[in-house]
Protein backbone atom coordinates (compact mmCIF):
# COMPACT_ATOMS: atom_id res chain seq x y z
CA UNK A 1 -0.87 12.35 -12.01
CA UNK A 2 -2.10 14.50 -14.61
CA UNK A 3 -4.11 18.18 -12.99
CA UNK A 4 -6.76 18.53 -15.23
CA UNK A 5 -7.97 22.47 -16.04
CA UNK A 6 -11.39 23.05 -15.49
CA UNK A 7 -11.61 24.66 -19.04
CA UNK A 8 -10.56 21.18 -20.55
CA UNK A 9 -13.72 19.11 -20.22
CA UNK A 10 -16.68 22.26 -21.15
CA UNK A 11 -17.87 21.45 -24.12
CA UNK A 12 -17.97 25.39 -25.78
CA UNK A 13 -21.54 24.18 -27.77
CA UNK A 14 -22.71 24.00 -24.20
CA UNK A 15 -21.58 26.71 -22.36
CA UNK A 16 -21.00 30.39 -22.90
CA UNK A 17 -18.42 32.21 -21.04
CA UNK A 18 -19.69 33.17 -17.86
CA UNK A 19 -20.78 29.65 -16.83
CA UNK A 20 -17.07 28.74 -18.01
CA UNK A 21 -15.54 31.40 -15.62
CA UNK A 22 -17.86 30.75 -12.62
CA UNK A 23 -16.84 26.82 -13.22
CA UNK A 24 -13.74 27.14 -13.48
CA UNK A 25 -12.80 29.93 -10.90
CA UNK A 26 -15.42 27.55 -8.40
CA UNK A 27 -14.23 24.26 -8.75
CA UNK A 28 -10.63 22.93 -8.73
CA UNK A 29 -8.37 20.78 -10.65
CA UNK A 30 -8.58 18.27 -8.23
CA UNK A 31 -12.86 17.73 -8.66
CA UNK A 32 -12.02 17.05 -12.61
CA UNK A 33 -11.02 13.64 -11.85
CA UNK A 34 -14.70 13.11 -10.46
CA UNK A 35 -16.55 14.09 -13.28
CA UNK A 36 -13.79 13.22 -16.44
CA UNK A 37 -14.18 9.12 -15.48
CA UNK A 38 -17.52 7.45 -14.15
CA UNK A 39 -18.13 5.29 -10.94
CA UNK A 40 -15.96 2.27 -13.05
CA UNK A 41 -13.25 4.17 -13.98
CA UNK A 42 -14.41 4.73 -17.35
CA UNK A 43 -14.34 8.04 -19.14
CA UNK A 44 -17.56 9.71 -19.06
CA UNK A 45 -17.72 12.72 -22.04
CA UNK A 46 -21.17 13.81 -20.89
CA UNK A 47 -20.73 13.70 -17.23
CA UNK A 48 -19.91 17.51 -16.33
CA UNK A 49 -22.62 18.35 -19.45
CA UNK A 50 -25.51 17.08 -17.62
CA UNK A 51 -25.18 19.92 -14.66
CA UNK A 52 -24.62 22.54 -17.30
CA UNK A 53 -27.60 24.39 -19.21
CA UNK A 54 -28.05 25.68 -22.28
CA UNK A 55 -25.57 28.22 -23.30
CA UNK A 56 -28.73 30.83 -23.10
CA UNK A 57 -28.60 30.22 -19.25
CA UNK A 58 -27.81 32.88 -16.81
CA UNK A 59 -24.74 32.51 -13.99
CA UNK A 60 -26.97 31.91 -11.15
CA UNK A 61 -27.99 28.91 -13.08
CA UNK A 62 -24.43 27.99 -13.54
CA UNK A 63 -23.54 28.49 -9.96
CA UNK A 64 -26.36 26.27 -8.86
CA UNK A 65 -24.48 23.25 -11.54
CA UNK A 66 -21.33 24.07 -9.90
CA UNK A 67 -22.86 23.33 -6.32
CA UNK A 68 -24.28 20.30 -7.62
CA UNK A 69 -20.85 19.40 -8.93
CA UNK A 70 -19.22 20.18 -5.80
CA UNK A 71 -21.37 17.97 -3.75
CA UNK A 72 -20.76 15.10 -5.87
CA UNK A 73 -17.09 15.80 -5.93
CA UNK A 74 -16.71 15.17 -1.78
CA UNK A 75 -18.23 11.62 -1.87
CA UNK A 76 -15.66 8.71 -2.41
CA UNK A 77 -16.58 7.02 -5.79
CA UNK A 78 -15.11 5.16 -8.68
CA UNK A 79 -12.52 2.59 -9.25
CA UNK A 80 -9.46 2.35 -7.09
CA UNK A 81 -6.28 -0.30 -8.83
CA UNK A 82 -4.39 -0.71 -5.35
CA UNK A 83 -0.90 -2.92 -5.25
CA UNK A 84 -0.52 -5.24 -1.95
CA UNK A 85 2.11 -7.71 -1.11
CA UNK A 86 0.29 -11.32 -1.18
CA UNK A 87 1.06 -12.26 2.23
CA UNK A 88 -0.11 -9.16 3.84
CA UNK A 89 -3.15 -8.68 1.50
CA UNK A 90 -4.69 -12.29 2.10
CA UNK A 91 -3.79 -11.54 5.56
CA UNK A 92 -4.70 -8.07 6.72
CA UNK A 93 -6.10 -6.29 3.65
CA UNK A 94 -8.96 -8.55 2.40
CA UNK A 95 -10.52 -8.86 6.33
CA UNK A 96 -10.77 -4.95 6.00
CA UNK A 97 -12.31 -4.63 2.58
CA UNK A 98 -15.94 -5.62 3.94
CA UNK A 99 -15.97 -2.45 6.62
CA UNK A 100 -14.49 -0.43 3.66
CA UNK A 101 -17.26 -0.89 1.71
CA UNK A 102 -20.06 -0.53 3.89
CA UNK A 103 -18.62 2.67 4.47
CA UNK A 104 -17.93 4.06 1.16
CA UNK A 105 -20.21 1.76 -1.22
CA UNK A 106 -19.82 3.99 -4.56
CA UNK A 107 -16.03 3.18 -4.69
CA UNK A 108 -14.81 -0.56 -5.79
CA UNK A 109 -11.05 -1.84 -6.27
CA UNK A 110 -9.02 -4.13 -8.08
CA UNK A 111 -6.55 -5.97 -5.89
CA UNK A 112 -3.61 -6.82 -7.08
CA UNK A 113 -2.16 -9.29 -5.32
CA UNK A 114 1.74 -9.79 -6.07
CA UNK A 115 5.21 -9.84 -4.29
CA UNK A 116 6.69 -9.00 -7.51
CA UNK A 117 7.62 -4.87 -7.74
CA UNK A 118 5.20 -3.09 -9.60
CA UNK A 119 5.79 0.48 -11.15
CA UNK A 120 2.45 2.49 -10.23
CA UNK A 121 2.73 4.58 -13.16
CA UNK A 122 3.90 2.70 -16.12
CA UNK A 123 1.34 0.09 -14.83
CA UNK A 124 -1.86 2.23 -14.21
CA UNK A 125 -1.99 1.89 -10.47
CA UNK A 126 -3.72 4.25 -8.42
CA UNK A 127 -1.69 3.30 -5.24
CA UNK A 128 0.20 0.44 -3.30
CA UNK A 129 0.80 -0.98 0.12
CA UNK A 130 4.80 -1.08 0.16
CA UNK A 131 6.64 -2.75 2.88
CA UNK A 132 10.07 -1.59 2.70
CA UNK A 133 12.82 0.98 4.06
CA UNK A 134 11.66 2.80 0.99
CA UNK A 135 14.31 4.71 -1.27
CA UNK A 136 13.66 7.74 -2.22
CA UNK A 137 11.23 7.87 -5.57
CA UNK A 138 9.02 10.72 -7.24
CA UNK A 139 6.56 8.18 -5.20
CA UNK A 140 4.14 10.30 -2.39
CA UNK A 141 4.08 7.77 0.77
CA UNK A 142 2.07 8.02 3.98
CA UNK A 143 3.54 5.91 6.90
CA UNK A 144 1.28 4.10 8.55
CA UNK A 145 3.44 1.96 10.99
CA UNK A 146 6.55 0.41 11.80
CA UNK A 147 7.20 -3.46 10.53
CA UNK A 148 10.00 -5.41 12.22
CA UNK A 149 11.44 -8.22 11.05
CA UNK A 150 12.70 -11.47 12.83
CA UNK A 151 15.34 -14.27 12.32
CA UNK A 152 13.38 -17.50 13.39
CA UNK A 153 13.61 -20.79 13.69
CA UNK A 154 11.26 -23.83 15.12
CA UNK A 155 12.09 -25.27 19.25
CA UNK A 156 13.25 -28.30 17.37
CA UNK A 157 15.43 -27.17 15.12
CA UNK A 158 17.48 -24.87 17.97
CA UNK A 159 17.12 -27.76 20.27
CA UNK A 160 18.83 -30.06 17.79
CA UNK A 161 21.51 -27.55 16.16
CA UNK A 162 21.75 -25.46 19.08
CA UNK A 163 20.77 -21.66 19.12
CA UNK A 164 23.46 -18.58 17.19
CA UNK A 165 24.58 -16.20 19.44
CA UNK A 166 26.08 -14.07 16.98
CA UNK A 167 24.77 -13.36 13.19
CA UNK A 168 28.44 -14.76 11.65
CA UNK A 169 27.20 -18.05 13.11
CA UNK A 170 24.30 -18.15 10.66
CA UNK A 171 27.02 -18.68 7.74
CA UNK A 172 27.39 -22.34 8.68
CA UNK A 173 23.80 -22.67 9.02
CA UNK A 174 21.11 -23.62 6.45
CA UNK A 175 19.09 -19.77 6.04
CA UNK A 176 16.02 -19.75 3.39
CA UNK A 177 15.76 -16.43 1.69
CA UNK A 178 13.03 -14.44 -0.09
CA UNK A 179 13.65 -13.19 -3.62
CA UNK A 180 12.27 -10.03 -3.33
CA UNK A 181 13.83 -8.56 -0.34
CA UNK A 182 13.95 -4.81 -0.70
CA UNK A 183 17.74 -3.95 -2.02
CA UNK A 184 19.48 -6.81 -2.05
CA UNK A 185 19.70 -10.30 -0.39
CA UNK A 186 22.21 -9.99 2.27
CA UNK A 187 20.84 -9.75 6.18
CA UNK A 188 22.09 -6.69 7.28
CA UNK A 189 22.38 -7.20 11.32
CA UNK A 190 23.12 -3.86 13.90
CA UNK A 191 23.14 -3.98 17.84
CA UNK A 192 23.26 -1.18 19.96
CA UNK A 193 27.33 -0.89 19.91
CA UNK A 194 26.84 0.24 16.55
CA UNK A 195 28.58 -3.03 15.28
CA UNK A 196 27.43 -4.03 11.78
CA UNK A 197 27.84 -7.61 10.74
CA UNK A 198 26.30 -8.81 6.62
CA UNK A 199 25.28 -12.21 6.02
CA UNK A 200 24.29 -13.76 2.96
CA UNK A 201 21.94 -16.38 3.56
CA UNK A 202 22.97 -19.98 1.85
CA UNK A 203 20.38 -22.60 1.87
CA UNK A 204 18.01 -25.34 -0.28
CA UNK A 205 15.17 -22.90 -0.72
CA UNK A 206 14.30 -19.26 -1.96
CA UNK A 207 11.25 -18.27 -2.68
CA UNK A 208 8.96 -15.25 -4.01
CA UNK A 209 7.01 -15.33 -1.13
CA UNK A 210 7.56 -15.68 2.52
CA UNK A 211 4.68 -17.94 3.74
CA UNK A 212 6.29 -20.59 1.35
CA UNK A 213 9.03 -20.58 3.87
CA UNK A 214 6.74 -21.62 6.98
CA UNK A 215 6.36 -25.22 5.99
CA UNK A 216 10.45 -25.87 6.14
CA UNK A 217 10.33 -24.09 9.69
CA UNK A 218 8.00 -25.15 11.19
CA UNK A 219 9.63 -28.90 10.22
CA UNK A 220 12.97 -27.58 11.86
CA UNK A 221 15.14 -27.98 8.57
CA UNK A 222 16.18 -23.86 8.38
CA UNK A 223 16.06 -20.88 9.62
CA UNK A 224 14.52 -18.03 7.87
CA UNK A 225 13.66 -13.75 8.11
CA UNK A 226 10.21 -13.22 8.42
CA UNK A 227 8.28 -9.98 8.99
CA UNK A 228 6.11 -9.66 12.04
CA UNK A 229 2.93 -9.63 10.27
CA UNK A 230 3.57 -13.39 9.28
CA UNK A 231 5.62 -14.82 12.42
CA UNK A 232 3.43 -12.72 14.58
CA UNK A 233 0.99 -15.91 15.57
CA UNK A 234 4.08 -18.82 15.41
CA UNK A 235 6.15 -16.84 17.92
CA UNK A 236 3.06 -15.93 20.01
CA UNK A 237 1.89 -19.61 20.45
CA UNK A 238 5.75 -20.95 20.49
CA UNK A 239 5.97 -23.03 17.21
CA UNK A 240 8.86 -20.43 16.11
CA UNK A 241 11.32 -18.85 18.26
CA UNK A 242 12.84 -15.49 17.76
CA UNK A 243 16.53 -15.93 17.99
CA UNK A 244 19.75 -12.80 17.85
CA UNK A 245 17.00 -11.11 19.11
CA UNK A 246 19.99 -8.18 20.51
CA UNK A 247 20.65 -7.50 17.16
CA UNK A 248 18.03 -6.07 14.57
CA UNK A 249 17.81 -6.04 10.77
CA UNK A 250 17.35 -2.76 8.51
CA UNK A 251 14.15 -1.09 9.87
CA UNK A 252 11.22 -1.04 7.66
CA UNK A 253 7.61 0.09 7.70
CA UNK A 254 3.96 0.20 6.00
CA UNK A 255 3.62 2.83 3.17
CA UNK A 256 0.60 3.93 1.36
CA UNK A 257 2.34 4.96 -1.91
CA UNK A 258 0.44 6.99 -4.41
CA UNK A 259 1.86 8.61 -8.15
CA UNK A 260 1.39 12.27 -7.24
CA UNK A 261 0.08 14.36 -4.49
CA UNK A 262 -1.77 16.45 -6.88
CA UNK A 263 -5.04 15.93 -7.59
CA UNK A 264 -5.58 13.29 -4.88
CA UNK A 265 -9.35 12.15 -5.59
CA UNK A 266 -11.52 11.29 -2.36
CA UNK A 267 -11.86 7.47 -3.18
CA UNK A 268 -8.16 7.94 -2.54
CA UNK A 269 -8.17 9.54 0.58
CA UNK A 270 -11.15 7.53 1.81
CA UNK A 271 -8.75 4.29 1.35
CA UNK A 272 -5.63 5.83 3.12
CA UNK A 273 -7.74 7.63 5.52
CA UNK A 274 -9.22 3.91 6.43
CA UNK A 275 -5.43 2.14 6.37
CA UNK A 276 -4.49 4.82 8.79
CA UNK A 277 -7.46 4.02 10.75
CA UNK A 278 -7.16 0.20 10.94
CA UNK A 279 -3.18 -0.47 10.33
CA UNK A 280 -1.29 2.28 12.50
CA UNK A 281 -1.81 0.33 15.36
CA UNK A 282 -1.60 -3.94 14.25
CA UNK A 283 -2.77 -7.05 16.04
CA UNK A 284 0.28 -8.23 14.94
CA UNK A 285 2.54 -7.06 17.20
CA UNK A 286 5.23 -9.48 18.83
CA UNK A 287 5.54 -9.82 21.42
CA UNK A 288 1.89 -8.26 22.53
């Protein structure tokens, strides 16, 4: 993300150079953002112009513009283009947008609702919700909790085909995958030994997103990896069963992923800030 210098928004027809100096010496790179695009995201030329006086005016007048600016700079406004898994966002991000707004009502988003991976630069986002053991990237990420993922399958299909003890079992078994896994398709299975065993999962369906896999489940024709924020409510009422439940796939967690950690604007921090307030600690947990 691009740190812009206070000096490269003053229009010089405007103002002389001790309203430049106070400006720029008073207000950081950081508050440019707020005043170089408007409350849509658009850029705004004569924003910063309208707290500055003629270039006949005295510093006292240019301190009291720079107040003015700074005030304006601390409240959350303008667009925010955020990146959410679609599961998760139809899930737990849209319930939270109405308290979000209430509480800051200058700032709106656009949602972006996709499993597919998204590059935040090259594709103008302002920040993502990742869900991954995340690699490491130029990316800034703020943890906000721990997601676990289960192997599951319905009552009637364990009653029927009987229940894997071990994760080699699962070879002879029909498994649905997801396409976009993070890293690579294989189920990567530990247990406290420290043993290690891969599996690739082989069966009639893969899919680019993971609550297409809850109608062959919940029929008992497969077995499937699901994160917790899905299979959180089947395995709590008992229409899915957790099974190799002594063994645990690669951990992974909730990320709020932004470009840079320069220049973070408050409509940024206001929306992390808020994540960290409402996702740290998820109703989804299984078991309870």
């Amino acid at each position: 993300m691009t740190v812009y210098d206070a000096g490269t928004i003053l229009n010089p027809a405007l103002a002389d150079g001790q309203i430049r100096g106070a400006f720029a010496q008073g207000v950081g790179a950081a508050l440019m953002e707020e005043f170089r695009y408007g409350a849509d995201g658009s850029f705004q030329s004569g924003t910063l112009a309208d707290y500055l006086m003629p270039t006949t005016c005295e510093v006292p007048q240019a301190e009291e513009a720079e107040s003015a600016a700074r005030e304006m700079s601390v409240q959350p406004r303008g667009l925010v283009r955020l990146a959410v898994p679609m599961s998760f966002g139809l899930r737990w991000v849209a319930p939270l947008l109405p308290g979000f707004f209430r509480a800051y009502p200058a700032v709106s988003i656009d949602l972006h609702l996709s499993d597919a991976p998204v590059d935040l630069v090259a594709d103008g986002f302002d920040a993502a919700l990742r869900i991954a053991a995340l690699p490491d990237s130029s990316l800034v990420a703020r943890r906000l909790c721990a997601v676990t993922q289960y192997v599951v399958a319905s009552p009637e299909y364990l009653e029927r085909e009987g229940r894997p003890t071990h994760p080699r079992e699962l070879k002879d078994r029909p498994c649905l995958s997801y396409a976009y896994r993070a890293r690579s398709d294989v189920w990567r299975f530990t247990n406290d030994a420290g043993d290690e065993e891969p599996v690739m999962p082989t069966g009639p369906l893969r899919v680019t997103n993971s609550d297409a896999l809850l109608p062959m489940l919940l029929d008992g024709l497969a077995i499937a990896e699901l994160p917790e924020f899905i299979a959180g409510e089947y395995l709590a009422d008992g229409r899915l069963q957790a099974i190799l439940t002594d063994w645990s796939l690669t951990k992974g967690g909730l990320y709020f992923v932004m470009p840079s950690a320069r220049a973070r604007p408050a409509k940024i921090a206001a929306l992390s800030d808020y994540f960290a307030e409402h996702l740290s600690d998820p109703s989804w947990r299984w078991p309870k």
